[in-house]
N, C-alpha and C. Protein backbone atom coordinates (compact mmCIF):
# COMPACT_ATOMS: atom_id res chain seq x y z
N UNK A 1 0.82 -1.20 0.00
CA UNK A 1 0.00 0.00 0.00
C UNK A 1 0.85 1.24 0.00
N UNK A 2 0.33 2.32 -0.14
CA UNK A 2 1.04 3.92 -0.81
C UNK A 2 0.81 4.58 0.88
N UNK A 3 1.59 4.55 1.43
CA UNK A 3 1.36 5.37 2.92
C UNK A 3 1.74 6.67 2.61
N UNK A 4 1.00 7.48 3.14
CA UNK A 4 0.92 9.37 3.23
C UNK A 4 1.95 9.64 4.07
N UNK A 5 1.98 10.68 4.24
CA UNK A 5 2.72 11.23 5.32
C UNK A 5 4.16 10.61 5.36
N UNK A 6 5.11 11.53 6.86
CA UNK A 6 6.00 10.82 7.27
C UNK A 6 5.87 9.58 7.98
N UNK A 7 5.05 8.75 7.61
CA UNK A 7 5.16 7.25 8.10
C UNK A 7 5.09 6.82 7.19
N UNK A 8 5.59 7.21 5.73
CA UNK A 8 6.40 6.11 4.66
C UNK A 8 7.52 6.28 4.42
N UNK A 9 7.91 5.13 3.71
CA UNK A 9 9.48 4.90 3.47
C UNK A 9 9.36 5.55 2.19
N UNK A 10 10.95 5.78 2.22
CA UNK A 10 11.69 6.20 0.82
C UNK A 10 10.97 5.22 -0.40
N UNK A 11 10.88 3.77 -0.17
CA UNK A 11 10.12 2.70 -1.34
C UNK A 11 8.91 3.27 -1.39
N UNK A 12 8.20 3.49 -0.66
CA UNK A 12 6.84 4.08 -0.66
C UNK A 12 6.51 5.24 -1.53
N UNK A 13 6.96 6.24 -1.30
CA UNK A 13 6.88 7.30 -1.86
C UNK A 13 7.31 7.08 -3.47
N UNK A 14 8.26 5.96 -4.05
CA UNK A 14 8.93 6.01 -5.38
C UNK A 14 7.96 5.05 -5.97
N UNK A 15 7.39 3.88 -5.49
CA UNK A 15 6.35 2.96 -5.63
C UNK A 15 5.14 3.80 -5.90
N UNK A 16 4.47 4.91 -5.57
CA UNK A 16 3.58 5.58 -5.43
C UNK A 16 3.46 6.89 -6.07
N UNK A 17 4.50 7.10 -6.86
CA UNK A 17 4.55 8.34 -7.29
C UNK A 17 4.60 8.40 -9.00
N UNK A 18 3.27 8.91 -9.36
CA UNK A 18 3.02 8.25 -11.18
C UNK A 18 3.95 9.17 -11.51
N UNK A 19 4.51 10.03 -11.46
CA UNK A 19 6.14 10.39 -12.18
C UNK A 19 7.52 9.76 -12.15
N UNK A 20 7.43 8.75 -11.01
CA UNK A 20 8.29 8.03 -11.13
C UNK A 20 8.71 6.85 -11.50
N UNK A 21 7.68 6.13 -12.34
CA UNK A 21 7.53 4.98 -12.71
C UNK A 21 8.88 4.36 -13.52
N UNK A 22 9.64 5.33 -14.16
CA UNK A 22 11.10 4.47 -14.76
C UNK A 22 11.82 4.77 -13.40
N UNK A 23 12.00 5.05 -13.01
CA UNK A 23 13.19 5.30 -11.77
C UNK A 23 12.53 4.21 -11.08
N UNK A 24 10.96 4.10 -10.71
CA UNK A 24 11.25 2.58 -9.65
C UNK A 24 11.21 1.36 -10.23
N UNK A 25 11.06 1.67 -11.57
CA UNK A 25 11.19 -0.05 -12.56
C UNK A 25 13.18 -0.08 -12.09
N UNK A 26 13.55 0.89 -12.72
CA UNK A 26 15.23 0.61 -12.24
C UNK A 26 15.52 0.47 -10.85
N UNK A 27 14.58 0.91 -9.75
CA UNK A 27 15.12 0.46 -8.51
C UNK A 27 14.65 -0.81 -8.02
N UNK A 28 13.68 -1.32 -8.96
CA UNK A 28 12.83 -2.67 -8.02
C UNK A 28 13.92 -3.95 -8.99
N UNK A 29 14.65 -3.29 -10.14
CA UNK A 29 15.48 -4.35 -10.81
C UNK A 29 16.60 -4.46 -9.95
N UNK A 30 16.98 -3.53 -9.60
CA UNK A 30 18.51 -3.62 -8.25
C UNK A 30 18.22 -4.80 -7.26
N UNK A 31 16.65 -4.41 -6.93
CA UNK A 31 15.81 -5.38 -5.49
C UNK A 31 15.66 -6.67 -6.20
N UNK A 32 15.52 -6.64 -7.37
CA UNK A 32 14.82 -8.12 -8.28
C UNK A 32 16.33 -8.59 -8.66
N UNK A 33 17.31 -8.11 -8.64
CA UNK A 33 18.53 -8.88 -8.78
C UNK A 33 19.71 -8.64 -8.22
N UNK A 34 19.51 -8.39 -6.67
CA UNK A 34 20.40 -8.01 -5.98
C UNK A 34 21.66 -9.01 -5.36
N UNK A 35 21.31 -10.56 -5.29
CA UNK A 35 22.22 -11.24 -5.56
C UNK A 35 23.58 -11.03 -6.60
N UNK A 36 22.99 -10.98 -7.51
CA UNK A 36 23.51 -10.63 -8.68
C UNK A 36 24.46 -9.37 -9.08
N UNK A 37 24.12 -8.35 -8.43
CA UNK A 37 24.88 -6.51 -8.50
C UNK A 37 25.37 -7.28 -6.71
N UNK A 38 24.91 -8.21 -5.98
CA UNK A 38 25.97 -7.67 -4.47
C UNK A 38 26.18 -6.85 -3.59
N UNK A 39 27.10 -6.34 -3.12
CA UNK A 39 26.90 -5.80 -1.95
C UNK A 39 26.46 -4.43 -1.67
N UNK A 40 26.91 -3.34 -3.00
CA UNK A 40 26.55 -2.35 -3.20
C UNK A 40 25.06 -1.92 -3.50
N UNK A 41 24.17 -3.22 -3.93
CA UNK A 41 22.65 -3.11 -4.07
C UNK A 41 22.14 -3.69 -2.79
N UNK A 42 22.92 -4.46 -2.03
CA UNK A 42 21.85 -4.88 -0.92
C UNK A 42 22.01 -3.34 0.27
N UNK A 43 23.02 -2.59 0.61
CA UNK A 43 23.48 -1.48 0.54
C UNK A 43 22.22 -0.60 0.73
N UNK A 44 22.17 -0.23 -0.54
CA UNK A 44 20.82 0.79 -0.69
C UNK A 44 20.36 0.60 -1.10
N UNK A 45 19.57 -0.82 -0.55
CA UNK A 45 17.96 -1.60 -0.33
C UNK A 45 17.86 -1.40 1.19
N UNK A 46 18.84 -1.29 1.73
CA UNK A 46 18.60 -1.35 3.23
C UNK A 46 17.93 0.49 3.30
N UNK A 47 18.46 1.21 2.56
CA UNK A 47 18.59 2.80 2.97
C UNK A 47 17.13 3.29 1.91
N UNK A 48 16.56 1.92 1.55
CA UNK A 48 15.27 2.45 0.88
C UNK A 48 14.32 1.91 1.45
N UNK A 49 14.04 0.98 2.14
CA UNK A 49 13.42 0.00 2.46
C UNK A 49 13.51 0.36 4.35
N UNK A 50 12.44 0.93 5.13
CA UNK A 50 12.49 1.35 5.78
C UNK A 50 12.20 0.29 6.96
N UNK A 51 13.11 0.10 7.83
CA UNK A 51 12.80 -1.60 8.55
C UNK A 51 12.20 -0.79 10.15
N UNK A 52 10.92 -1.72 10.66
CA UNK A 52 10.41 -0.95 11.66
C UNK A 52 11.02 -1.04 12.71
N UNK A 53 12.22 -2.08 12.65
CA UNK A 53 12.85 -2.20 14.13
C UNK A 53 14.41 -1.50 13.98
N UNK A 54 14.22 -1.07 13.21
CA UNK A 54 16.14 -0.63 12.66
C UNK A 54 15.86 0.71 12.30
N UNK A 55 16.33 1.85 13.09
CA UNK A 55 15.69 3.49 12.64
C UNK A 55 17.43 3.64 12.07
N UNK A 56 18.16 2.68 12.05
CA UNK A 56 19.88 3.35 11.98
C UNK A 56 20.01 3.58 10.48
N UNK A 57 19.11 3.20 9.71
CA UNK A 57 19.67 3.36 7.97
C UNK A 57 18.70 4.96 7.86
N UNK A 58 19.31 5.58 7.51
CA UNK A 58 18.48 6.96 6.97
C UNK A 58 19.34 6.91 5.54
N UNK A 59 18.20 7.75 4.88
CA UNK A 59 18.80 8.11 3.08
C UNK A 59 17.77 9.36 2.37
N UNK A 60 18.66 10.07 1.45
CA UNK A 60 18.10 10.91 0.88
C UNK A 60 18.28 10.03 -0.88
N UNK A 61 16.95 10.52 -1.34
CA UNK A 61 16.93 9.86 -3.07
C UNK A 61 16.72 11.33 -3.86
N UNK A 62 16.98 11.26 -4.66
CA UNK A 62 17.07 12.31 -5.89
C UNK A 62 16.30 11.57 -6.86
N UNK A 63 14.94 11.52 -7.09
CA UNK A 63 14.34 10.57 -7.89
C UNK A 63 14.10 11.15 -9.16
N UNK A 64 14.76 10.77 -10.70
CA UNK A 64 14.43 11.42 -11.78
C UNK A 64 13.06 11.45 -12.32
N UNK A 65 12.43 12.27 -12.75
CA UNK A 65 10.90 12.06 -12.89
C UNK A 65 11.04 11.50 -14.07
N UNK A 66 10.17 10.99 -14.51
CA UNK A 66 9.47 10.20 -16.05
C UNK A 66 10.08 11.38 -17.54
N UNK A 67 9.83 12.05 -17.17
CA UNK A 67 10.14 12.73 -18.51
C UNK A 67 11.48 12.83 -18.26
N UNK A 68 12.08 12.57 -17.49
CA UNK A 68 13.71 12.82 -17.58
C UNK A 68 13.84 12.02 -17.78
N UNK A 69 13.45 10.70 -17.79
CA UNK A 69 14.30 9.13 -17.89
C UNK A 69 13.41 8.81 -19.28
N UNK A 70 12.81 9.40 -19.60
CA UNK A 70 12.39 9.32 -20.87
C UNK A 70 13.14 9.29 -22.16
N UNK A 71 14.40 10.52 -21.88
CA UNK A 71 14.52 11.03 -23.13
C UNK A 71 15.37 9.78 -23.89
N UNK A 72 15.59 9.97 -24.86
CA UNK A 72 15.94 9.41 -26.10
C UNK A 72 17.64 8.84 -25.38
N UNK A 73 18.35 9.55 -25.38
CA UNK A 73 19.87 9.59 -24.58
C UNK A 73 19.88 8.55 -23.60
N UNK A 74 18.87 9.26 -22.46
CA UNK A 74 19.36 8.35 -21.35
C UNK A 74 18.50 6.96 -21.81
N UNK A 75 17.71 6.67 -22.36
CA UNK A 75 16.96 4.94 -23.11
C UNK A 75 17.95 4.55 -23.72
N UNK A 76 18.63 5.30 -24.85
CA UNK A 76 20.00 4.56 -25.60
C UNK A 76 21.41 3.73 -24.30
N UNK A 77 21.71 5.29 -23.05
CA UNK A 77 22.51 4.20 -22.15
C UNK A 77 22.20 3.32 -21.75
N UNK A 78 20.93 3.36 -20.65
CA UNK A 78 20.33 2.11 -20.38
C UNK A 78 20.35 1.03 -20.97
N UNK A 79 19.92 1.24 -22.70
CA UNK A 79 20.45 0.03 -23.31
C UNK A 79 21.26 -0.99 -23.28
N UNK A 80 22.28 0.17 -23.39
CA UNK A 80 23.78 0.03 -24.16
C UNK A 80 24.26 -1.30 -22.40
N UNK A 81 24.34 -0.53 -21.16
CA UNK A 81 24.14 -1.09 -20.09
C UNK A 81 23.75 -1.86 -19.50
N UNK A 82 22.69 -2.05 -19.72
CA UNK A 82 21.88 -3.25 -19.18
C UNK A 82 22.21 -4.79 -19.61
N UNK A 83 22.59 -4.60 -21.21
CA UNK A 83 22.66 -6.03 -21.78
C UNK A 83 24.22 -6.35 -21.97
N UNK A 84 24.75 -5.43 -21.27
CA UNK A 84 26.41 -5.21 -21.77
C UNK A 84 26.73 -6.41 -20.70
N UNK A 85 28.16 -6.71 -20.50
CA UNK A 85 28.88 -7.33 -19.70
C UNK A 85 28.68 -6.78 -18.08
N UNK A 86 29.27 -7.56 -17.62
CA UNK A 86 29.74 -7.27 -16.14
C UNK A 86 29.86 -5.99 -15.70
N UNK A 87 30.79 -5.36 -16.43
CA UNK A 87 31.40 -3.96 -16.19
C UNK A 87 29.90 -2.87 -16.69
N UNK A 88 29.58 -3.32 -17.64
CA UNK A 88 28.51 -2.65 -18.13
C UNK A 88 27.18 -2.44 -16.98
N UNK A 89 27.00 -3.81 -16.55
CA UNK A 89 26.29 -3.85 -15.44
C UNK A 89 26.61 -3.07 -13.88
N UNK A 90 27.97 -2.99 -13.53
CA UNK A 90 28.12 -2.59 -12.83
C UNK A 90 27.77 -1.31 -13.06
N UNK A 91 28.53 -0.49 -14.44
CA UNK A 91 28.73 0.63 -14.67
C UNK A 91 26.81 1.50 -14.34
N UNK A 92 25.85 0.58 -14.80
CA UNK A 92 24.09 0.31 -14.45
C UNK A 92 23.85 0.95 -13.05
N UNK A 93 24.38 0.01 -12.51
CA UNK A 93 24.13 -0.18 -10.92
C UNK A 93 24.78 0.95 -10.10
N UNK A 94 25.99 1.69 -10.58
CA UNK A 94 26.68 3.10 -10.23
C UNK A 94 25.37 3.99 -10.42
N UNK A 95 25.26 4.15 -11.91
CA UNK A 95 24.23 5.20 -12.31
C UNK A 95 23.11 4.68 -11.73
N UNK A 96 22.11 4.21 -10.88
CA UNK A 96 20.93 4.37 -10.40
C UNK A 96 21.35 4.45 -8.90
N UNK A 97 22.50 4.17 -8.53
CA UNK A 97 23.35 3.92 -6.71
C UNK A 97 23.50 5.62 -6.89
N UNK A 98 23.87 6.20 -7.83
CA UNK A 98 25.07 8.14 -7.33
C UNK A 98 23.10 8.70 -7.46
N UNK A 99 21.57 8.22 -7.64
CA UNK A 99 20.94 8.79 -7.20
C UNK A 99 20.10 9.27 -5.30
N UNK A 100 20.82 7.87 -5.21
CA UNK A 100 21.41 7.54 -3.89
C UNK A 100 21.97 7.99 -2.50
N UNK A 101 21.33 8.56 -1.22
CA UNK A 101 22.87 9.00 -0.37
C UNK A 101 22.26 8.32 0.71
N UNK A 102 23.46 7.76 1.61
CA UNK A 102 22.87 7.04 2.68
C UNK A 102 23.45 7.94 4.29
N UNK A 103 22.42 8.83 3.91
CA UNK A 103 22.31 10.10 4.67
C UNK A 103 21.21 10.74 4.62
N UNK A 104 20.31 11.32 5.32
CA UNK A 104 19.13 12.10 5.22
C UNK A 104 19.39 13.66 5.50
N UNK A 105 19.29 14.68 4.12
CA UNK A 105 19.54 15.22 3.50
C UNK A 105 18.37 16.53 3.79
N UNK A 106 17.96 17.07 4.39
CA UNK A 106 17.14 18.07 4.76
C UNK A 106 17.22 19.17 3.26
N UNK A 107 15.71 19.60 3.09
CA UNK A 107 16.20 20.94 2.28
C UNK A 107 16.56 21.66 2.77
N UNK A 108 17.16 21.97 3.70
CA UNK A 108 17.50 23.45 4.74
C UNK A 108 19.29 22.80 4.50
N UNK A 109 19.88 21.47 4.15
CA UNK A 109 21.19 21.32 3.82
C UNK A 109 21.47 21.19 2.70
N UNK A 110 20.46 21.17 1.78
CA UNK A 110 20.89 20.90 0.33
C UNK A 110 21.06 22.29 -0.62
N UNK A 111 20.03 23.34 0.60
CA UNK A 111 20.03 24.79 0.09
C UNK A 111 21.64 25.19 -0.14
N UNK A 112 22.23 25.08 0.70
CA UNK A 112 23.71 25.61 1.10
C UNK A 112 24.89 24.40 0.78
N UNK A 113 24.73 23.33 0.65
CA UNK A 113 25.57 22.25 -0.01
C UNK A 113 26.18 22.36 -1.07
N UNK A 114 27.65 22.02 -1.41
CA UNK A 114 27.89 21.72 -2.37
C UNK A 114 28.04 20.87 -3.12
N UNK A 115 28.39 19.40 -2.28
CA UNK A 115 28.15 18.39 -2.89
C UNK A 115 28.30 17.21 -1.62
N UNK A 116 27.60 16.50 -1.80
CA UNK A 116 27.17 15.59 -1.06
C UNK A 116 27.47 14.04 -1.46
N UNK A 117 27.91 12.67 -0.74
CA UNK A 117 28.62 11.83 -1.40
C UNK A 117 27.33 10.79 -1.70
N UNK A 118 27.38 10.43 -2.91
CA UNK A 118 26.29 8.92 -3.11
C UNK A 118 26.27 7.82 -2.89
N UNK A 119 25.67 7.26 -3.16
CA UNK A 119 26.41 5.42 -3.02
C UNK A 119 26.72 4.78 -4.15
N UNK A 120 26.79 5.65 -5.46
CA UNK A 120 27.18 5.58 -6.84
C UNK A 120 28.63 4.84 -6.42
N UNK A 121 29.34 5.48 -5.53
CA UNK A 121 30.66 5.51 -5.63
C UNK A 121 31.36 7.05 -5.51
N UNK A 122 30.42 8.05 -5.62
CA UNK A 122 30.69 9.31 -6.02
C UNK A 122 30.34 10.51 -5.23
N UNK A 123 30.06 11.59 -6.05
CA UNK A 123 30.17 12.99 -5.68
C UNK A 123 28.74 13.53 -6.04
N UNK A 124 27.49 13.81 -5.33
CA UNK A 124 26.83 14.79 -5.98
C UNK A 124 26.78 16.08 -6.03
N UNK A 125 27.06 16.95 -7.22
CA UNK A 125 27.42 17.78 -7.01
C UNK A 125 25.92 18.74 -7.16
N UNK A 126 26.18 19.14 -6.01
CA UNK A 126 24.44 19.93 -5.45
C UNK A 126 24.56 21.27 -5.93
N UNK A 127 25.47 21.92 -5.63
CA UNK A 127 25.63 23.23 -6.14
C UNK A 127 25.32 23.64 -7.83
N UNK A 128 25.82 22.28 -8.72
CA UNK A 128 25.44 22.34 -9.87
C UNK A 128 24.24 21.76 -10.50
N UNK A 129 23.50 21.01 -9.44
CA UNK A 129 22.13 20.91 -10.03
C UNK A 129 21.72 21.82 -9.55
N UNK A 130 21.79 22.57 -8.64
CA UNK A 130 20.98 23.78 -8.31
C UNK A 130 21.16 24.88 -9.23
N UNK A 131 21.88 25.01 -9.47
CA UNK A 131 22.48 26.13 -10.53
C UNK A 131 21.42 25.80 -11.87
N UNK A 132 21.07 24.54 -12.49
CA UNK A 132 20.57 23.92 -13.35
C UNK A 132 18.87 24.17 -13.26
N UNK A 133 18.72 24.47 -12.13
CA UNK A 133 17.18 24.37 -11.19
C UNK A 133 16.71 25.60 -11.66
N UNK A 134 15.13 26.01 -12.19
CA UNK A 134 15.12 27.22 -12.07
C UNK A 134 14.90 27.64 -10.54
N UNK A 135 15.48 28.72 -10.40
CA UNK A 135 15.44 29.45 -8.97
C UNK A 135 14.16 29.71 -8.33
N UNK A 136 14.06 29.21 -6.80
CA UNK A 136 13.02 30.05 -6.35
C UNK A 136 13.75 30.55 -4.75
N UNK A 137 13.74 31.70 -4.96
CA UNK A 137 14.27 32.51 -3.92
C UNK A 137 13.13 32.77 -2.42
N UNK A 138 13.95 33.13 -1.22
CA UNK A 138 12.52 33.90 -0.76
C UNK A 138 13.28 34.99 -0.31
N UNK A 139 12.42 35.94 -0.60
CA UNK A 139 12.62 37.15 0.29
C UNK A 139 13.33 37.87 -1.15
N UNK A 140 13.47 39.63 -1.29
CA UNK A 140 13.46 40.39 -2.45
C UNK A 140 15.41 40.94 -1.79
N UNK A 141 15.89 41.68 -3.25
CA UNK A 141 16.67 42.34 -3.08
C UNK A 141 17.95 41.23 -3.20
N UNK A 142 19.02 42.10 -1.82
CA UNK A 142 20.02 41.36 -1.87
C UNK A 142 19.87 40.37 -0.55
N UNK A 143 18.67 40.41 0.11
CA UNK A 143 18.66 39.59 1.41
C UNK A 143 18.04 38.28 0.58
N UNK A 144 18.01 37.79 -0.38
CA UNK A 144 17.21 36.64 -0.81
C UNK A 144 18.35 35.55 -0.34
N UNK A 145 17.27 34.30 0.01
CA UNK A 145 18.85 33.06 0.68
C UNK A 145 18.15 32.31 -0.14
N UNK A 146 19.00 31.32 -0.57
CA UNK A 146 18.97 30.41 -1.35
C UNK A 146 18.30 29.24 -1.02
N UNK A 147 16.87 28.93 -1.61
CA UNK A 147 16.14 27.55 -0.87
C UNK A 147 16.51 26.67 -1.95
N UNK A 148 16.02 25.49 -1.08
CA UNK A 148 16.50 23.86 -2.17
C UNK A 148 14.92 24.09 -3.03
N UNK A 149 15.59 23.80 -4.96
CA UNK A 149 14.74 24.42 -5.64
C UNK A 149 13.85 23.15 -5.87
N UNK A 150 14.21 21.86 -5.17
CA UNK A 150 13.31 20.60 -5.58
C UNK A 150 11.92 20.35 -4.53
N UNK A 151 11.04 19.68 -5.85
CA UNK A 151 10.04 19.29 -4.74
C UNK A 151 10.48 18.19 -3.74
N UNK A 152 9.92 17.81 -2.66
CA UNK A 152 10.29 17.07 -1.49
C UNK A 152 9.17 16.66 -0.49
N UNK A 153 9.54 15.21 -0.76
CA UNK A 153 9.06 14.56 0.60
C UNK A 153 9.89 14.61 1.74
N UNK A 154 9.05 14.69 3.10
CA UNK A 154 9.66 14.06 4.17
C UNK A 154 9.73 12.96 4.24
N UNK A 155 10.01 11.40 4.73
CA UNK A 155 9.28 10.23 4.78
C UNK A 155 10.18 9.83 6.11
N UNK A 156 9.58 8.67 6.55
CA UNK A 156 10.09 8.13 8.22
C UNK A 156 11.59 7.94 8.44
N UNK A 157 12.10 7.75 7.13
CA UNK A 157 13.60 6.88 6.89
C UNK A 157 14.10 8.22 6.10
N UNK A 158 13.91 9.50 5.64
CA UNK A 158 15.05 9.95 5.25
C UNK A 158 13.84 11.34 4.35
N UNK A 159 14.57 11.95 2.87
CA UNK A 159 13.91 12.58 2.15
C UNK A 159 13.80 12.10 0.74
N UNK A 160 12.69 12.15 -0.03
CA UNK A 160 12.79 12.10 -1.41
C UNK A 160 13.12 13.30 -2.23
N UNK A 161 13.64 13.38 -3.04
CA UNK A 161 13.67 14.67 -3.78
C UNK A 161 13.46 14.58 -5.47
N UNK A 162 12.53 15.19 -6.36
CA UNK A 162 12.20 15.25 -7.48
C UNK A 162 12.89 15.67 -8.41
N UNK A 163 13.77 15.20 -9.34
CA UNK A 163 14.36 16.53 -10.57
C UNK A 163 13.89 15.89 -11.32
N UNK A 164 14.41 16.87 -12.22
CA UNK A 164 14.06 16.98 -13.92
C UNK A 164 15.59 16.68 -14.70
N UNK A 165 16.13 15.98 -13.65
CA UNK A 165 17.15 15.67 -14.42
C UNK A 165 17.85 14.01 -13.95
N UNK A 166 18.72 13.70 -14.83
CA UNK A 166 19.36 11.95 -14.68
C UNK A 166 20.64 12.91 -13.95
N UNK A 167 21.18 12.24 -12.74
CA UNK A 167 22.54 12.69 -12.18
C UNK A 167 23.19 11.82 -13.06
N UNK A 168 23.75 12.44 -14.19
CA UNK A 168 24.98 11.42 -15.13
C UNK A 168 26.40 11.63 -14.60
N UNK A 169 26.75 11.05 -14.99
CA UNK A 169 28.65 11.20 -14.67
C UNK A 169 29.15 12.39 -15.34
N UNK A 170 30.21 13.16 -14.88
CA UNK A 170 30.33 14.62 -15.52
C UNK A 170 30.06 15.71 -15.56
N UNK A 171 27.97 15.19 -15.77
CA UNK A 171 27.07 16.33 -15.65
C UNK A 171 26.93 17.09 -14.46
N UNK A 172 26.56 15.86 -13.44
CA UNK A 172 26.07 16.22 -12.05
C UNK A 172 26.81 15.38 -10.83
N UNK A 173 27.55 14.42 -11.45
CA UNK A 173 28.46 13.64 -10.27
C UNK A 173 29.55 13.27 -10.51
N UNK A 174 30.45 13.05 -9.41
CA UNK A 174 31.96 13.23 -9.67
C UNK A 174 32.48 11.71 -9.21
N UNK A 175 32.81 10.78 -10.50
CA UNK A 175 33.51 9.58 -9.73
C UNK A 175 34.79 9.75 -8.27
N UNK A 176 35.24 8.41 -7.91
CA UNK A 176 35.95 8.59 -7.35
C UNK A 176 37.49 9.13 -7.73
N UNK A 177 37.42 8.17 -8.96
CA UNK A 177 39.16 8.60 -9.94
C UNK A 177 38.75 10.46 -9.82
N UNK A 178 37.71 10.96 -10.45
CA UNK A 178 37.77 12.64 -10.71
C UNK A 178 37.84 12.87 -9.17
N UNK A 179 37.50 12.46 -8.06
CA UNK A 179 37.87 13.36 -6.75
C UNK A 179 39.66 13.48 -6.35
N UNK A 180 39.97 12.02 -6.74
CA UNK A 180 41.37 11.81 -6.17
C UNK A 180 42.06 12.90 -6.41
C-alpha cells in the first residue's frame, strides 16, 4: 500500500509516485537482482526500504521524474548497459546507486551544499544541479537566501527529492578517480 505522510518509506513514496515509474522499474530491478549486483545493491535496499525495528539506515533519493528518464539519450545508455557485460552492469548499478545517499539530506542542507557523497561511488554535485534548477528565492533584493529548488518529501527513513534531471557522470556527479 502507498502510505501518506511521514510514516512512509523512501520505497513508498517512489512505488507511489506516477512520475516516477522508470526510476522505480530501475530500482525494483537492483531489489529483483540483488544477488547478482551484491553488496553495493543490498546497501541501498537497506537505505530504501524502511525496517520498523532498525531506525539506523536513513537516506536521501534524488528521484528522476518520467520525462527525464524518458529522453531518447538516457533509453540509448540504459540500453547500451543493461545487456552489456559485467562492467557494463556494474557501470548500471553506479548510475541508479550516485541517485542515492545514505544520509538524510534536509532541504535546509541541500540549500547551502555543495556536494554531497552517493552510493554511486561518487560525488553529488548539489551546487550544480541547483544552478541547473530554475530558482526560487525567498525574500526580495540582496537579502534573498537560497532555498532547495526541488520538490520534497519528508518520509520516516530519510527525504525524497524530485528533478528533472538523470545525475549522469560529468554532468552532475563526480567519480571517485575525478575526486582523487
Amino acid at each position: 500500500g502507498y502510505h501518506q505522510g511521514e510514516a512512509a518509506s523512501i520505497m513508498n513514496v517512489i512505488q507511489g509516485d506516477p512520475e516516477l515509474t522508470i526510476f522505480r522499474t530501475c530500482v525494483e530491478d537492483v531489489a529483483d537482482r540483488v544477488e547478482e549486483y551484491g553488496d553495493r545493491a543490498c546497501a541501498a535496499l537497506l537505505v530504501l526500504e524502511e525496517d520498523d525495528d532498525d531506525d539506523s539506515f536513513k537516506g536521501t533519493v534524488f528521484a528522476p521524474t518520467d520525462r527525464a528518464m524518458a529522453s531518447d539519450a538516457f533509453q540509448e545508455i540504459a540500453r547500451q548497459l543493461r545487456k552489456g557485460d559485467r562492467e557494463c552492469q556494474d557501470a548500471w548499478l553506479s548510475l541508479i546507486l550516485s541517485h542515492i545517499c545514505a544520509d538524510a539530506y534536509s532541504p535546509d542542507d541541500l540549500a547551502v551544499a555543495k556536494e554531497i557523497p552517493s552510493m554511486g561511488g561518487g560525488t553529488i554535485l548539489i551546487d550544480r544541479l541547483r544552478d541547473s534548477t530554475p530558482e526560487r528565492h525567498k525574500g526580495t533584493g540582496e537579502s534573498r537566501t537560497k532555498v532547495c529548488p526541488w520538490h520534497h518529501r519528508k518520509v520516516k527513513n530519510g527525504f525524497v527529492y524530485k528533478l528533472d534531471h538523470i545525475l549522469l557522470p560529468g554532468k552532475f556527479t563526480k567519480t571517485e578517480e575525478e575526486m582523487a
